[in-house]
PDB file of N, CA and C in Angstrom:
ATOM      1  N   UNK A   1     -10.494   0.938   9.398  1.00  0.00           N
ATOM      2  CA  UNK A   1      -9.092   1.230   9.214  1.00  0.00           C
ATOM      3  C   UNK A   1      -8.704   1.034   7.754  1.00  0.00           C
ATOM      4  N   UNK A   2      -9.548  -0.043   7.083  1.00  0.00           N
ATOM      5  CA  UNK A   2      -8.851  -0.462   5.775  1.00  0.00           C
ATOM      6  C   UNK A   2      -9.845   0.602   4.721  1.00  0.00           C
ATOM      7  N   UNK A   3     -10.530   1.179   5.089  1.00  0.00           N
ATOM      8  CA  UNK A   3     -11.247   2.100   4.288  1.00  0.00           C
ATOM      9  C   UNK A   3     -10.926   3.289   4.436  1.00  0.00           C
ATOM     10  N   UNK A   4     -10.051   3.329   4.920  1.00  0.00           N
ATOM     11  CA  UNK A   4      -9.887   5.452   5.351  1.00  0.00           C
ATOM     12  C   UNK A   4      -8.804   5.887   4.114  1.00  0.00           C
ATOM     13  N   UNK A   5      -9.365   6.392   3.106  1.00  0.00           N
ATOM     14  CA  UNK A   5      -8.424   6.686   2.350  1.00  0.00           C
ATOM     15  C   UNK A   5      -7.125   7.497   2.508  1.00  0.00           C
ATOM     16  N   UNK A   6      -7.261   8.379   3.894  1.00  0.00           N
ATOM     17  CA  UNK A   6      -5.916   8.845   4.676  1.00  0.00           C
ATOM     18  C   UNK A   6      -5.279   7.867   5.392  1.00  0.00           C
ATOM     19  N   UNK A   7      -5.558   6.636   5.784  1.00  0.00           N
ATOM     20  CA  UNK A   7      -5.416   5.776   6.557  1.00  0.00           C
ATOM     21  C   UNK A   7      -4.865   6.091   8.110  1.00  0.00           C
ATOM     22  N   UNK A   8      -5.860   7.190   8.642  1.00  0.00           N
ATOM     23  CA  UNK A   8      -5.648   7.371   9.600  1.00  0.00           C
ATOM     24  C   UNK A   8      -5.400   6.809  10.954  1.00  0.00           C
ATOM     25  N   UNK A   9      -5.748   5.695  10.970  1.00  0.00           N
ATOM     26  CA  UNK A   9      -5.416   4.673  11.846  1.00  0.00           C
ATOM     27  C   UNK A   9      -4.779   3.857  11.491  1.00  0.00           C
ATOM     28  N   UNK A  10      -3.855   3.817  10.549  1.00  0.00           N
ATOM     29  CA  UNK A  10      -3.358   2.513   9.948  1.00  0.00           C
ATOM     30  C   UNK A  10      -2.103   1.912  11.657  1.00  0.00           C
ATOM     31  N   UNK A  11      -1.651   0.971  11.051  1.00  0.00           N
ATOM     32  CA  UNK A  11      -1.312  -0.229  11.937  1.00  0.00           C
ATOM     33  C   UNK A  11       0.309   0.140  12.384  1.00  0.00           C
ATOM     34  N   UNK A  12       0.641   1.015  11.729  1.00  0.00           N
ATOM     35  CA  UNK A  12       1.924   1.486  12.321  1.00  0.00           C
ATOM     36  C   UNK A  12       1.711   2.393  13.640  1.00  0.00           C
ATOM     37  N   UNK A  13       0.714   3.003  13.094  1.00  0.00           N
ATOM     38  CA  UNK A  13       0.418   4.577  14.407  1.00  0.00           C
ATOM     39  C   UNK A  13       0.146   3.527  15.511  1.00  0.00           C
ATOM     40  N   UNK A  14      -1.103   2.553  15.277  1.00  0.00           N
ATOM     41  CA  UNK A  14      -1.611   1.946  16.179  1.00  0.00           C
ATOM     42  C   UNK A  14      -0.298   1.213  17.209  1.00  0.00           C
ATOM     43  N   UNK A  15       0.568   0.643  16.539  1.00  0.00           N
ATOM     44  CA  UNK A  15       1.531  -0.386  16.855  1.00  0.00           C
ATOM     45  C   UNK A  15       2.427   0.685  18.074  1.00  0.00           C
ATOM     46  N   UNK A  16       2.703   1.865  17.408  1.00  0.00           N
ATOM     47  CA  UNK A  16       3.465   2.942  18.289  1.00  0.00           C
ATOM     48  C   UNK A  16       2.608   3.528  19.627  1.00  0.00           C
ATOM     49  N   UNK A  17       1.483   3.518  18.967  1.00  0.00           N
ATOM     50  CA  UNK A  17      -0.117   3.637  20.553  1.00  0.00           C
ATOM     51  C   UNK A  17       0.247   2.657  21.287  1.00  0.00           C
ATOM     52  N   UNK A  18       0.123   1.521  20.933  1.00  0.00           N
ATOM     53  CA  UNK A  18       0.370   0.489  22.093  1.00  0.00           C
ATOM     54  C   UNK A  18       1.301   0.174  22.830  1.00  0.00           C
ATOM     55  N   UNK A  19       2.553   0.569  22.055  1.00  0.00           N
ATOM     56  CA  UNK A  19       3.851  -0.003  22.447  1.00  0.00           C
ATOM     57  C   UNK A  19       3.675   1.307  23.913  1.00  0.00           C
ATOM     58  N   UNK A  20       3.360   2.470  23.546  1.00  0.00           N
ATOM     59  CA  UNK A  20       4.238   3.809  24.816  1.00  0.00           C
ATOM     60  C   UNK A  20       2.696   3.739  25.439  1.00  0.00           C
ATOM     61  N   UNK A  21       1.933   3.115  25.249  1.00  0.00           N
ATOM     62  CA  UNK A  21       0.729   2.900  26.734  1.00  0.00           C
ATOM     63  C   UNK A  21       1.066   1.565  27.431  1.00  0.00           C
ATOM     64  N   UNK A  22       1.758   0.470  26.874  1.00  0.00           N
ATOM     65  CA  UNK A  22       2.870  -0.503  27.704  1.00  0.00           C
ATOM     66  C   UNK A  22       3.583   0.056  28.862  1.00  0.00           C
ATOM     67  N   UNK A  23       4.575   0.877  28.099  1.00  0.00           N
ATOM     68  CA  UNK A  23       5.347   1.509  28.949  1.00  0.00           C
ATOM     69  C   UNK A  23       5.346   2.786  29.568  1.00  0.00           C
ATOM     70  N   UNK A  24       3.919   3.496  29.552  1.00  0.00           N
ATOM     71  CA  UNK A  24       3.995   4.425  30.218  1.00  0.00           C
ATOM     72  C   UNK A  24       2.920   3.788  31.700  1.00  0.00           C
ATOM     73  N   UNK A  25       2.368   2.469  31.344  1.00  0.00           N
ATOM     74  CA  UNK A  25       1.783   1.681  32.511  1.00  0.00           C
ATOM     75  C   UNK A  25       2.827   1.253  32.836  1.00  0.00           C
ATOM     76  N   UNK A  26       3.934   0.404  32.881  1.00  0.00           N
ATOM     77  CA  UNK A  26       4.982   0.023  33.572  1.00  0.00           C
ATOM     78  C   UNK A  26       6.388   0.756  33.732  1.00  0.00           C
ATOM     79  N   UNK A  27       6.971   1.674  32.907  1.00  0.00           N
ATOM     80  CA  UNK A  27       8.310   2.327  33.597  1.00  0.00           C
ATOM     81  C   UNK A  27       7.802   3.098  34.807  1.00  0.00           C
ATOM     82  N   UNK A  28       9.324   3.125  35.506  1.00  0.00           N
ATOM     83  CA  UNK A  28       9.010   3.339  37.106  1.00  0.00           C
ATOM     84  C   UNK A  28       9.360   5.214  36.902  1.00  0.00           C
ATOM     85  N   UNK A  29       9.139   5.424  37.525  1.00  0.00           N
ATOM     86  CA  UNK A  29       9.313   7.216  37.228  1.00  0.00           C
ATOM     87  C   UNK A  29       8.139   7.883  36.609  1.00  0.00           C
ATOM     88  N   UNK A  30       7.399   7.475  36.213  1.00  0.00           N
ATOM     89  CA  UNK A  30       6.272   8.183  35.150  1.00  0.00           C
ATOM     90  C   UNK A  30       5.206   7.870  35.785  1.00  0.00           C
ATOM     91  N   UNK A  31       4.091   8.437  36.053  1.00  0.00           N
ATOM     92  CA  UNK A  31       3.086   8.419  36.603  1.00  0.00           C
ATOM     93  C   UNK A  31       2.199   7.332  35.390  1.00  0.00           C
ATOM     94  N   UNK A  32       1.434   6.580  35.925  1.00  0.00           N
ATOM     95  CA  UNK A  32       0.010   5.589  35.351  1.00  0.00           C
ATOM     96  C   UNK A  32      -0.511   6.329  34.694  1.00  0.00           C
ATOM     97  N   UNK A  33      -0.891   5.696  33.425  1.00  0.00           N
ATOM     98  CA  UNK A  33      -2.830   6.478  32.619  1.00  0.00           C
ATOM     99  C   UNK A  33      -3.601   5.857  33.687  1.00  0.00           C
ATOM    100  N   UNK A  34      -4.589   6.435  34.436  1.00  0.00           N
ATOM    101  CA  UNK A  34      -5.408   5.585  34.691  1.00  0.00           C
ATOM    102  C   UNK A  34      -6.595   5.017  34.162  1.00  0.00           C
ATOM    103  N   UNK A  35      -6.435   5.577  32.681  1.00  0.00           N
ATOM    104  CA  UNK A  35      -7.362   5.015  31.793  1.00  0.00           C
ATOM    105  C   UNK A  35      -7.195   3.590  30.973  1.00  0.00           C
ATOM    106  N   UNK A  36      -5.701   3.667  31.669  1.00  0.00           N
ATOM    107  CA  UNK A  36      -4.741   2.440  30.792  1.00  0.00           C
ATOM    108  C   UNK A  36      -5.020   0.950  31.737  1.00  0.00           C
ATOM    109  N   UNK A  37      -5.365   0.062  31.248  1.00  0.00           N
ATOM    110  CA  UNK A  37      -4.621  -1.390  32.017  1.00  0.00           C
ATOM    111  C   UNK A  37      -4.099  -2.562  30.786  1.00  0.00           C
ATOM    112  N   UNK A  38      -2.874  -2.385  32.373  1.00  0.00           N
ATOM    113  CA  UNK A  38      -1.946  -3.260  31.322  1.00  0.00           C
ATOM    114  C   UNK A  38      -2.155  -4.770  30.644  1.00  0.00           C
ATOM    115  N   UNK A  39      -3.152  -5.565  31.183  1.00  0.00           N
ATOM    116  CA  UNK A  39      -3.899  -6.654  30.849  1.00  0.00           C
ATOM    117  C   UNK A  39      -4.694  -6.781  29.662  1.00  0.00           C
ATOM    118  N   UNK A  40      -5.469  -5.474  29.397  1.00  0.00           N
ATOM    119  CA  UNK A  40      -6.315  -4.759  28.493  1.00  0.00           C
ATOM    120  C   UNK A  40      -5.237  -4.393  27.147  1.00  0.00           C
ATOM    121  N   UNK A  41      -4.336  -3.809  27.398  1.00  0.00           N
ATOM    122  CA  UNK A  41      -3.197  -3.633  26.410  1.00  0.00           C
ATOM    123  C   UNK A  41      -2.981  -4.874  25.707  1.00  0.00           C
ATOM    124  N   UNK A  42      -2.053  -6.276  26.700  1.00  0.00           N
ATOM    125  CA  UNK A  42      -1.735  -6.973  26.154  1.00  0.00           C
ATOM    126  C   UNK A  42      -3.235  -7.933  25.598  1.00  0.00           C
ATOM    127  N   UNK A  43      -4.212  -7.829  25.489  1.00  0.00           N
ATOM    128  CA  UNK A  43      -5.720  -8.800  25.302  1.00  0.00           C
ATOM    129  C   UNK A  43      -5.733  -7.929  23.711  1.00  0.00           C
ATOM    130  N   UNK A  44      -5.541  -6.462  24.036  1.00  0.00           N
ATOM    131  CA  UNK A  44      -5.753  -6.103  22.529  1.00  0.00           C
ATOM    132  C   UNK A  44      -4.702  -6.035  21.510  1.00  0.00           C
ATOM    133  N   UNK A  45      -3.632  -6.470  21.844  1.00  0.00           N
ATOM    134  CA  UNK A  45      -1.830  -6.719  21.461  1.00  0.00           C
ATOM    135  C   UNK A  45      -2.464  -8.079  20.455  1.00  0.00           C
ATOM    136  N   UNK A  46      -2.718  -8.402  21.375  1.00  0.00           N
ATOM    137  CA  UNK A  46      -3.077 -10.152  20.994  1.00  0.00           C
ATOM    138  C   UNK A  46      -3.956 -10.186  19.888  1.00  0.00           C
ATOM    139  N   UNK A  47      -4.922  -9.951  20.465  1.00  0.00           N
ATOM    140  CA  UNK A  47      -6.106  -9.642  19.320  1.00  0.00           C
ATOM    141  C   UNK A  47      -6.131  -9.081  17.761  1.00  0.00           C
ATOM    142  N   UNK A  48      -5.442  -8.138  17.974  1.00  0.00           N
ATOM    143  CA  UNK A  48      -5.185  -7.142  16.852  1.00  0.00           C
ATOM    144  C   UNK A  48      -4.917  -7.600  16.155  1.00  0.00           C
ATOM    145  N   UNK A  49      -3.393  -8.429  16.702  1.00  0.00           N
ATOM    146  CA  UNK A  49      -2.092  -8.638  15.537  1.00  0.00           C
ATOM    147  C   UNK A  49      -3.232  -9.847  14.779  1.00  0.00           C
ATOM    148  N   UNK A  50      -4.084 -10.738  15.564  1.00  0.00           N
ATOM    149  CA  UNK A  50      -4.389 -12.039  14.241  1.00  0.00           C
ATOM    150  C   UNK A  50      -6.330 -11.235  13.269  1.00  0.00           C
ATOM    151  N   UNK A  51      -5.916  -9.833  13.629  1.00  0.00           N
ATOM    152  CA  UNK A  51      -6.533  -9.674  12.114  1.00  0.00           C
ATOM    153  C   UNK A  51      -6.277  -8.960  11.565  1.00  0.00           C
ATOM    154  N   UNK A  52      -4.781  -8.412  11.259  1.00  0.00           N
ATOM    155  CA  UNK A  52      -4.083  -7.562  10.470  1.00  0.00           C
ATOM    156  C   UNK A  52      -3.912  -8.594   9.492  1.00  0.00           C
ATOM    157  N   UNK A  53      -3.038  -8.415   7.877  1.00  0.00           N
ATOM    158  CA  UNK A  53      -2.917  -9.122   6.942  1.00  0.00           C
ATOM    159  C   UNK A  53      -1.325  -9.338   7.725  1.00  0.00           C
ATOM    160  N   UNK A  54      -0.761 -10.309   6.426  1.00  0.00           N
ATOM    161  CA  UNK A  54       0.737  -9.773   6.731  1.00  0.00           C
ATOM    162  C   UNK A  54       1.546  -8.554   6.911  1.00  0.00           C
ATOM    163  N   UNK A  55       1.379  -7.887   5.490  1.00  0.00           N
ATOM    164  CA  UNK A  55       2.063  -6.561   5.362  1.00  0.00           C
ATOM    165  C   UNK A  55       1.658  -5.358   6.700  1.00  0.00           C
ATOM    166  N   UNK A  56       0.198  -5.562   6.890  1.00  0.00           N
ATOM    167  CA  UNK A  56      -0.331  -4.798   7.780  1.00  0.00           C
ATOM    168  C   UNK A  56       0.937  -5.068   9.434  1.00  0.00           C
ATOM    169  N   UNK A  57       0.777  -6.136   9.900  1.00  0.00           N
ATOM    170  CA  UNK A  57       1.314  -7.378  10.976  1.00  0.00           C
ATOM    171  C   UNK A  57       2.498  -6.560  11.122  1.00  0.00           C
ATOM    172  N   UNK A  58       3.454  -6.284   9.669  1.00  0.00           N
ATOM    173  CA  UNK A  58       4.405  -5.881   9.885  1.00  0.00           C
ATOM    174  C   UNK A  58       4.631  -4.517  10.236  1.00  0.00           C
ATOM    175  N   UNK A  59       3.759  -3.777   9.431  1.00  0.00           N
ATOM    176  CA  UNK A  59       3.993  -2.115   9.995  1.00  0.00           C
ATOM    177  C   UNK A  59       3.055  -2.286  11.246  1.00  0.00           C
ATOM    178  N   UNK A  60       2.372  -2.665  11.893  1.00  0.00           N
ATOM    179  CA  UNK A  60       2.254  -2.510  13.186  1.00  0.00           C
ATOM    180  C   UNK A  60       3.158  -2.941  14.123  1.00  0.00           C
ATOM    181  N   UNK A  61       4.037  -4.297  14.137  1.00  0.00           N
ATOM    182  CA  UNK A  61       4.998  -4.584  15.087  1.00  0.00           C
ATOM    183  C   UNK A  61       6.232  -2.908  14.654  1.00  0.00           C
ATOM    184  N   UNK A  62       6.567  -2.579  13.345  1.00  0.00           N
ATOM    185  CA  UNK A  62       7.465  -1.670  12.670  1.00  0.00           C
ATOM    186  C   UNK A  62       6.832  -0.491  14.080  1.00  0.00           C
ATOM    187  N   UNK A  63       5.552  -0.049  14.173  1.00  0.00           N
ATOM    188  CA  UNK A  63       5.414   1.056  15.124  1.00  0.00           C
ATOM    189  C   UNK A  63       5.601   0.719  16.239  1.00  0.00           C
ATOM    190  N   UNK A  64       5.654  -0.121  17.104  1.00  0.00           N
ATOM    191  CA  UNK A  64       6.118  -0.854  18.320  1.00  0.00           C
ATOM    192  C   UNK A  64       7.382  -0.875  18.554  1.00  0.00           C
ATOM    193  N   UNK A  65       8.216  -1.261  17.570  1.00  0.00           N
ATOM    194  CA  UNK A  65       9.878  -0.755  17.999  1.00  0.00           C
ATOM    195  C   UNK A  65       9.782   0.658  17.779  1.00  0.00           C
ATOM    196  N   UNK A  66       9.031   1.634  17.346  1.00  0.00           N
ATOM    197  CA  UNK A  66       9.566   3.000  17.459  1.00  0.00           C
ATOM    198  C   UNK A  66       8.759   3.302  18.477  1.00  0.00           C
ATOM    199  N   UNK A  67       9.166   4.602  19.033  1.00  0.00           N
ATOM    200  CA  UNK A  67       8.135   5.551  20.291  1.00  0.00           C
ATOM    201  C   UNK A  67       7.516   6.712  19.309  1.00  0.00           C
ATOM    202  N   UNK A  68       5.976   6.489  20.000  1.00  0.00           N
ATOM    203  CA  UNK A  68       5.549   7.974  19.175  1.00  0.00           C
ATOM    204  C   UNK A  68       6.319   9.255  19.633  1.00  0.00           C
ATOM    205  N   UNK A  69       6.825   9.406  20.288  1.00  0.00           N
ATOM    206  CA  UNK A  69       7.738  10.703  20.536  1.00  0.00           C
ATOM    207  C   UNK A  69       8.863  10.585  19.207  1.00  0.00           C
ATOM    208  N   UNK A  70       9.446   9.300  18.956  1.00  0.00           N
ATOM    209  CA  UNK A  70      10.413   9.799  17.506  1.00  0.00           C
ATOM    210  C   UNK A  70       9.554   9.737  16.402  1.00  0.00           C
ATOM    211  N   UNK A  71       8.154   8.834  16.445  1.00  0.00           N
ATOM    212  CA  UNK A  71       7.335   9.544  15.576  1.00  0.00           C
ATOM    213  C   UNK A  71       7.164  10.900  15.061  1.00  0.00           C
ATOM    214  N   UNK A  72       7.030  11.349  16.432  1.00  0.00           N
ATOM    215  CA  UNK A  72       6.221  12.729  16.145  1.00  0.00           C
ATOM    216  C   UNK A  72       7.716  13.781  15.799  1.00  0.00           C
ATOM    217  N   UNK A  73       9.053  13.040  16.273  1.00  0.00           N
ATOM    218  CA  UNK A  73       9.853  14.050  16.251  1.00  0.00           C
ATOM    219  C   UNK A  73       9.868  14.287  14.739  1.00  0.00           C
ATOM    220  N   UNK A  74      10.120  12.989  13.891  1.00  0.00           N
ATOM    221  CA  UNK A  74      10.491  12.776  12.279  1.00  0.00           C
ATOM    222  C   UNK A  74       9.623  13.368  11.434  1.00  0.00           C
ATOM    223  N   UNK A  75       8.184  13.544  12.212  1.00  0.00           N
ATOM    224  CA  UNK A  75       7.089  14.144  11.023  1.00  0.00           C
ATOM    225  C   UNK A  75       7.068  15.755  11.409  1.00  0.00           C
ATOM    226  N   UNK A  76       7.147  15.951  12.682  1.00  0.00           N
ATOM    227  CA  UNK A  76       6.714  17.845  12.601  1.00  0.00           C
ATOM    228  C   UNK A  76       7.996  18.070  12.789  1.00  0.00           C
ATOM    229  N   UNK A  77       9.086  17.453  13.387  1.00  0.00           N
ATOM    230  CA  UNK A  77      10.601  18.163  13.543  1.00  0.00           C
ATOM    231  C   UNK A  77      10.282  18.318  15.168  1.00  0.00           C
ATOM    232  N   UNK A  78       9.703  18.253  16.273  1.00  0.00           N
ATOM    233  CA  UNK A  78       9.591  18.518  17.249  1.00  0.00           C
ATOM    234  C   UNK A  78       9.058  17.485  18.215  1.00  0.00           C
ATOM    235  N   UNK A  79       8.876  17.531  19.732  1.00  0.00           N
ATOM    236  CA  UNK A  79       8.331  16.630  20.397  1.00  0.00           C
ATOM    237  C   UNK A  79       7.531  16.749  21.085  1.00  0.00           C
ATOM    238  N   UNK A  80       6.867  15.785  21.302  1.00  0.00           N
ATOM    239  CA  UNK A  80       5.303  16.066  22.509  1.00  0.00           C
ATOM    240  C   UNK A  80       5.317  16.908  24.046  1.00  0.00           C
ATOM    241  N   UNK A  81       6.779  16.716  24.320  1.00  0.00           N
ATOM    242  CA  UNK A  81       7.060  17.696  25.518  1.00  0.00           C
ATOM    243  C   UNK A  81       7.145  19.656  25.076  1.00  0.00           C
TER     244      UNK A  81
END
């Protein structure tokens, strides 16, 4: 992650990955990933955050309050639906 000079995985995207596979395993109305478990989420929630730096720490919790859907709305102008 810390070598990708696009930083394609950096810790914000990641932070916004985790946050809407949270909640697309628990809101009621939406069908399960069944690739998802929610135990597995929070083990790698955990994990993650104590080997990010600080600055990193922060743009990953920063993608967690947003949804990749307003992600994706702000960068192409459009949404995943």
């Amino acid at each position: 992650m810390r070598e990708s000079a696009f930083e394609y995985l950096n810790p914000f995207i990641i932070g916004s990955m985790v946050d809407d596979a949270k909640n697309m395993r628990t809101n009621k109305g939406e069908l399960p990933d069944l690739l998802t478990s929610a135990d597995k989420i929070k083990r790698f929630d955990k994990a993650f955050k104590n080997m990010l730096t600080p600055q990193e720490r922060r743009n990953y919790i920063l993608g967690q309050e947003l949804t990749l859907q307003e992600i994706t709305a702000a960068v192409t102008g459009t949404t995943l639906n």
